[in-house]
Protein backbone atom coordinates (compact mmCIF):
# COMPACT_ATOMS: atom_id res chain seq x y z
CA UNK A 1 32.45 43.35 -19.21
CA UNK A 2 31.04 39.60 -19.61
CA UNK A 3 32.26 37.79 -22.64
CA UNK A 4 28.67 36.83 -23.14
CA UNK A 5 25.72 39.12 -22.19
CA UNK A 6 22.28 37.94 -23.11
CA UNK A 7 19.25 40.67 -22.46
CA UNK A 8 15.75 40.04 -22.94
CA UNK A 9 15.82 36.48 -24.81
CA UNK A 10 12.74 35.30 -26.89
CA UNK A 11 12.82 32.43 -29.04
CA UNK A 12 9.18 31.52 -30.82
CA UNK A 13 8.83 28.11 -32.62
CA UNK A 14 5.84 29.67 -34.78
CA UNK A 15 3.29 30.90 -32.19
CA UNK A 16 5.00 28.71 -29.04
CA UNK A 17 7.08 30.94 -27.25
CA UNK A 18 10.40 28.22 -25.87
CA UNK A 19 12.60 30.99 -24.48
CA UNK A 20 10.53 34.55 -22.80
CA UNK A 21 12.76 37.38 -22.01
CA UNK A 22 15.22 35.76 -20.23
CA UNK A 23 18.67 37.52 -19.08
CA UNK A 24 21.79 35.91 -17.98
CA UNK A 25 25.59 36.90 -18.42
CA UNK A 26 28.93 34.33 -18.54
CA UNK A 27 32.23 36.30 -17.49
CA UNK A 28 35.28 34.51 -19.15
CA UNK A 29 37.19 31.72 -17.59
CA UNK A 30 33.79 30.80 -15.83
CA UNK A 31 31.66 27.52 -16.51
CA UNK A 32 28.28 28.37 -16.43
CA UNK A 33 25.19 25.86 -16.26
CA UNK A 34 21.53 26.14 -17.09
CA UNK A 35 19.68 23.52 -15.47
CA UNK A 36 15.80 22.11 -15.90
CA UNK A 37 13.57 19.78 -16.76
CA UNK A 38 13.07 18.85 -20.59
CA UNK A 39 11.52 21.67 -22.64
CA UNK A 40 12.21 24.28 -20.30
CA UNK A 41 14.08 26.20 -23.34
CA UNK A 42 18.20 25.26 -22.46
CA UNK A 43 18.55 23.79 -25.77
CA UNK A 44 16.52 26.42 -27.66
CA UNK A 45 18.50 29.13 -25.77
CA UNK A 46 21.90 27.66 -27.15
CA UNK A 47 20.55 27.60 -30.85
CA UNK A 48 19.64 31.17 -30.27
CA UNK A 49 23.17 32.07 -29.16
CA UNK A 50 24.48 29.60 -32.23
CA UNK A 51 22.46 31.83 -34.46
CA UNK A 52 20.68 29.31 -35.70
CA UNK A 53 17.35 30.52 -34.05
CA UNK A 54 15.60 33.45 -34.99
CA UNK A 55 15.07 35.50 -31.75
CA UNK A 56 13.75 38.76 -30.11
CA UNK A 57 16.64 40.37 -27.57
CA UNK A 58 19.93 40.97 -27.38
CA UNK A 59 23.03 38.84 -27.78
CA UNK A 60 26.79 40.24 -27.00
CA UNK A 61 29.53 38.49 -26.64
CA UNK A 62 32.82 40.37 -26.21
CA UNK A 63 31.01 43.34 -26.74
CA UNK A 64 29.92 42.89 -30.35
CA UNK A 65 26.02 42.34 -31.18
CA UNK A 66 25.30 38.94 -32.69
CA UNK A 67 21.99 39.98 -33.72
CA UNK A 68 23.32 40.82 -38.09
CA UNK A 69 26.10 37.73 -37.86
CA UNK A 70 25.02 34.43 -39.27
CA UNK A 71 25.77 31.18 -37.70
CA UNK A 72 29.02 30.31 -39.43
CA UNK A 73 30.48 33.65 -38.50
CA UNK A 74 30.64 32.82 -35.09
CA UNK A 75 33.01 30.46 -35.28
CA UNK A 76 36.15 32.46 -36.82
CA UNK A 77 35.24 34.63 -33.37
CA UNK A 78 35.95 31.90 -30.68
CA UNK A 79 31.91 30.75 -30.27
CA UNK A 80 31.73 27.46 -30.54
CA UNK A 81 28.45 24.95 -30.09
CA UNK A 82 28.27 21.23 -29.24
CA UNK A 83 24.75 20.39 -30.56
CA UNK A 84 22.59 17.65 -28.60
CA UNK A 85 22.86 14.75 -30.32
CA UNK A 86 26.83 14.87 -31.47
CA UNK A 87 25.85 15.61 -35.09
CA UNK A 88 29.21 13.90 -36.01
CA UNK A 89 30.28 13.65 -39.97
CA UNK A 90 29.22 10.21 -40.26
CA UNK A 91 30.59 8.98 -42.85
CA UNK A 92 34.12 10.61 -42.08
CA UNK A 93 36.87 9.50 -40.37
CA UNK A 94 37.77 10.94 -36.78
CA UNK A 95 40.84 12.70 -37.99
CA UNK A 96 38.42 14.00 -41.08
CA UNK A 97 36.32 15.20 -38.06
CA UNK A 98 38.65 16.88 -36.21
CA UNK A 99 39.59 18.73 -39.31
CA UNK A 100 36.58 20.16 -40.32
CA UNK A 101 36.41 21.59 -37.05
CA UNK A 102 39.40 24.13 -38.23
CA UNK A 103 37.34 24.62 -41.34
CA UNK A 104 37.88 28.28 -41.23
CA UNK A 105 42.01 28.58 -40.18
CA UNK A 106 44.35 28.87 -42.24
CA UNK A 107 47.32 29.10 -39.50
CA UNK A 108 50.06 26.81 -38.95
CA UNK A 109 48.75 25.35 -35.85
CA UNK A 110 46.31 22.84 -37.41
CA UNK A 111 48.27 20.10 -37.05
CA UNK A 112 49.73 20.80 -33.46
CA UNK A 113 46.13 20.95 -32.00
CA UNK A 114 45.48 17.96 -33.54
CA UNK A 115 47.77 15.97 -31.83
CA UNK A 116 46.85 18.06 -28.74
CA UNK A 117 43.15 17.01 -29.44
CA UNK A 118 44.38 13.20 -29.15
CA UNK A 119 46.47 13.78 -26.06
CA UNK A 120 43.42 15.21 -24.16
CA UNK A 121 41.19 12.56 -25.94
CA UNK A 122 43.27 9.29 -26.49
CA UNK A 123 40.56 7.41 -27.44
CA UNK A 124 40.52 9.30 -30.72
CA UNK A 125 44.14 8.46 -31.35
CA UNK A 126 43.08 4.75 -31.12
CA UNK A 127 40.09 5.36 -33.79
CA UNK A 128 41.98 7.91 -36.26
CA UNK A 129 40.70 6.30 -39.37
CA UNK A 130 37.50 4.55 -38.12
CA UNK A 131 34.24 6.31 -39.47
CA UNK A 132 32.93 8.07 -36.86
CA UNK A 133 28.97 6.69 -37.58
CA UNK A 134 30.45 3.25 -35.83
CA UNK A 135 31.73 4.88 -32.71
CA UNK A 136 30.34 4.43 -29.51
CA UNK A 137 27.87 7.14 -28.29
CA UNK A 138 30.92 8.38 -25.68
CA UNK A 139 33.23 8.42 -28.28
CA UNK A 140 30.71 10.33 -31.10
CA UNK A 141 30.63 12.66 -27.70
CA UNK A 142 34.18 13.00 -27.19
CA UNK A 143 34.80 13.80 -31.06
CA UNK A 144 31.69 16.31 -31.65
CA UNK A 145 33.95 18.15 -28.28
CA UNK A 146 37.30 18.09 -29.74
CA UNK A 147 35.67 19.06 -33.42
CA UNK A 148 34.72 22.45 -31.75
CA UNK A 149 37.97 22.67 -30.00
CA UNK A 150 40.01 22.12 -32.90
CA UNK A 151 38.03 25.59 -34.26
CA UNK A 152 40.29 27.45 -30.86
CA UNK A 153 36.82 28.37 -29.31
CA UNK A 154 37.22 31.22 -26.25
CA UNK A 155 33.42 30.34 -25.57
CA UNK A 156 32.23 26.82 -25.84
CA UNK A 157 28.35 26.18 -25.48
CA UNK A 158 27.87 22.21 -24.64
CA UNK A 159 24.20 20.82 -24.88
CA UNK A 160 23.32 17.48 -23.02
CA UNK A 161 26.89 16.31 -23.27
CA UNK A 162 26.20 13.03 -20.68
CA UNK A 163 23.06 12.07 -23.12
CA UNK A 164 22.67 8.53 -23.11
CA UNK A 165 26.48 7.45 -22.29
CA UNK A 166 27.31 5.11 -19.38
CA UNK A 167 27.87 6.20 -16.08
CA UNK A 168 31.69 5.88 -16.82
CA UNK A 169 31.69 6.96 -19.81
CA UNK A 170 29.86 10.19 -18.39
CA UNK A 171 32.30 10.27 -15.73
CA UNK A 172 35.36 10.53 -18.71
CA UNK A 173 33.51 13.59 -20.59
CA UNK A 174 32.93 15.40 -17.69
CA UNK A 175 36.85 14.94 -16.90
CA UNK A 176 37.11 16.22 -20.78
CA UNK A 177 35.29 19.48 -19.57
CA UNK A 178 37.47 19.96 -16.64
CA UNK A 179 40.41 19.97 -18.75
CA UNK A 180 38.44 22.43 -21.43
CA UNK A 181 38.07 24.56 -18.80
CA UNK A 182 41.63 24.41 -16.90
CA UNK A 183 43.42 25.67 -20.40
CA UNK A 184 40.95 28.87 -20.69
CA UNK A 185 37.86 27.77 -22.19
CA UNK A 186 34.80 29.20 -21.03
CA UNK A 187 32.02 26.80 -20.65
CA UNK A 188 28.23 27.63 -21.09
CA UNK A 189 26.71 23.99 -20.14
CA UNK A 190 23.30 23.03 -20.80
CA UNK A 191 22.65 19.72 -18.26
CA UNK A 192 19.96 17.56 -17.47
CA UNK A 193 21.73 15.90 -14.78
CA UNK A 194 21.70 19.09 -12.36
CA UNK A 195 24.00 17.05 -9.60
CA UNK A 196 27.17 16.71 -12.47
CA UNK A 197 26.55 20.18 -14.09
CA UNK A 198 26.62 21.82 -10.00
CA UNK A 199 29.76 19.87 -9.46
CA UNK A 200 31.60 21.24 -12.31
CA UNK A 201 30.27 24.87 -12.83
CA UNK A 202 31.02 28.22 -10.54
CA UNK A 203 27.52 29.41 -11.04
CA UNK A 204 24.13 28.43 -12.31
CA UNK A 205 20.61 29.57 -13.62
CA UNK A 206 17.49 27.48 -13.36
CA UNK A 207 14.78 27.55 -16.39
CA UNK A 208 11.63 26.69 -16.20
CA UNK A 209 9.03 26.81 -18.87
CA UNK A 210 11.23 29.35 -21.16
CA UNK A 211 12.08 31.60 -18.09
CA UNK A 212 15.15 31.80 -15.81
CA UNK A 213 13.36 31.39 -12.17
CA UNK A 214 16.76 30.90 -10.07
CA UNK A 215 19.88 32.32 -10.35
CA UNK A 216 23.11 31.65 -7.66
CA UNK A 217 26.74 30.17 -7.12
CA UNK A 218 26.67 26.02 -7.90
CA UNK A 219 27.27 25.69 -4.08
CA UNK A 220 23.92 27.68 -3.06
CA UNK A 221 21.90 26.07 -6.00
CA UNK A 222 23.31 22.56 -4.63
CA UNK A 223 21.76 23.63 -1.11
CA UNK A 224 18.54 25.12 -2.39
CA UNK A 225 15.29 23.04 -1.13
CA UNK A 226 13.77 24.23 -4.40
CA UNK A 227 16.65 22.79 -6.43
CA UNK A 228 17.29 20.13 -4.73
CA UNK A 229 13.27 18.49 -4.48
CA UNK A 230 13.00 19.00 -8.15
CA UNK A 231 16.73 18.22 -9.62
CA UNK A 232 18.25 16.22 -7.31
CA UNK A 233 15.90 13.74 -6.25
CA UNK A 234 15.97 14.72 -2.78
């Protein structure tokens, strides 16, 4: 069984239709990328999953039905999302940050992942008590990643993380994500750049225009002609 299985997704933005019956599955341990051009429905499909979307379908992950849990429920179950656009606390520090990610614990681990959040992310260490509103856009990145870590996610949905950032600074979170991924997370990756989500995920799915037209291993989506004139700039 998948540890997420999504069957017949709609998602309607009043009488627009963003996501149409589309079906797609994530086994656990996997990363998992949906690829396409803008408004093709990845981000909208991610909300839906979030809950914070009303849709038409069915969502399971590890067997339950999401369809009667609200959004904030999802996060005491391992399902974690990494919005487009950081939405970082602002205001708060980074360490205030990191905290509210674990919102919902009340184990004894809190303060052990911390310092396991700033040993995968040392800039964070270095910018504790700065407010995150004045970090750089690769930092607000790196802290909206190790927020949702810090909630022990088993399924961590990532929208646009390269956004914006540098080249090197792209290159660093997409280290970040091979790290997530080496200690157990599994990874559903929404991309615009198709050539760094390929390189990184085990399989892929293609969406155009709210529906999924291609579905295949990274390598064989990295050698499609299809793929490859429209993504990859070749």
């Amino acid at each position: 069984m998948a540890l997420l299985e999504v069957n017949n997704l709609e998602v309607h933005y009043g009488g627009i239709a963003a996501v149409k019956g589309i079906s797609f599955s994530v086994e656990a341990g996997e990363i998992v990328c949906l690829i396409g051009a803008n408004g093709a429905g990845k981000t909208s499909t991610l909300k839906a999953l979030a809950r914070l979307l009303p849709i038409k379908g069915d969502i399971r992950y590890g067997g339950e039905s999401l369809d009667k849990l609200p959004s904030h429920a999802l996060v005491s179950r391992g399902l974690a999302l990494v919005p487009e656009g950081r939405g970082v606390f602002a205001r708060l520090s980074v360490a205030e940050n990191l905290d509210m990610g674990a919102y919902h614990r009340s184990d004894n681990g809190i303060a052990a992942d911390l310092q396991r959040m700033y040993e995968l992310l040392p800039r964070l260490k270095e910018r504790e008590g700065q407010l995150a509103g004045t970090l750089s856009g690769g930092e607000q990145q790196m802290l909206a990643i190790g927020r949702a870590l810090m909630g022990r996610p088993k399924l961590l949905l990532l929208d646009e993380p390269s956004m914006g950032l540098a080249p090197l600074m792209v290159q660093k979170i997409f280290d970040v994500i091979r790290d997530v991924a080496a200690q157990g997370v599994t990874i559903l990756l929404v991309e615009q750049n198709a050539r760094l989500a390929l390189d990184v995920c085990s399989r892929g799915y293609v969406m155009e225009s709210g529906r999924i037209t291609i579905a295949d291993s990274a390598t064989a989506l990295a050698a499609d002609p299809r793929v490859r004139a429209a993504y990859l700039g070749e």
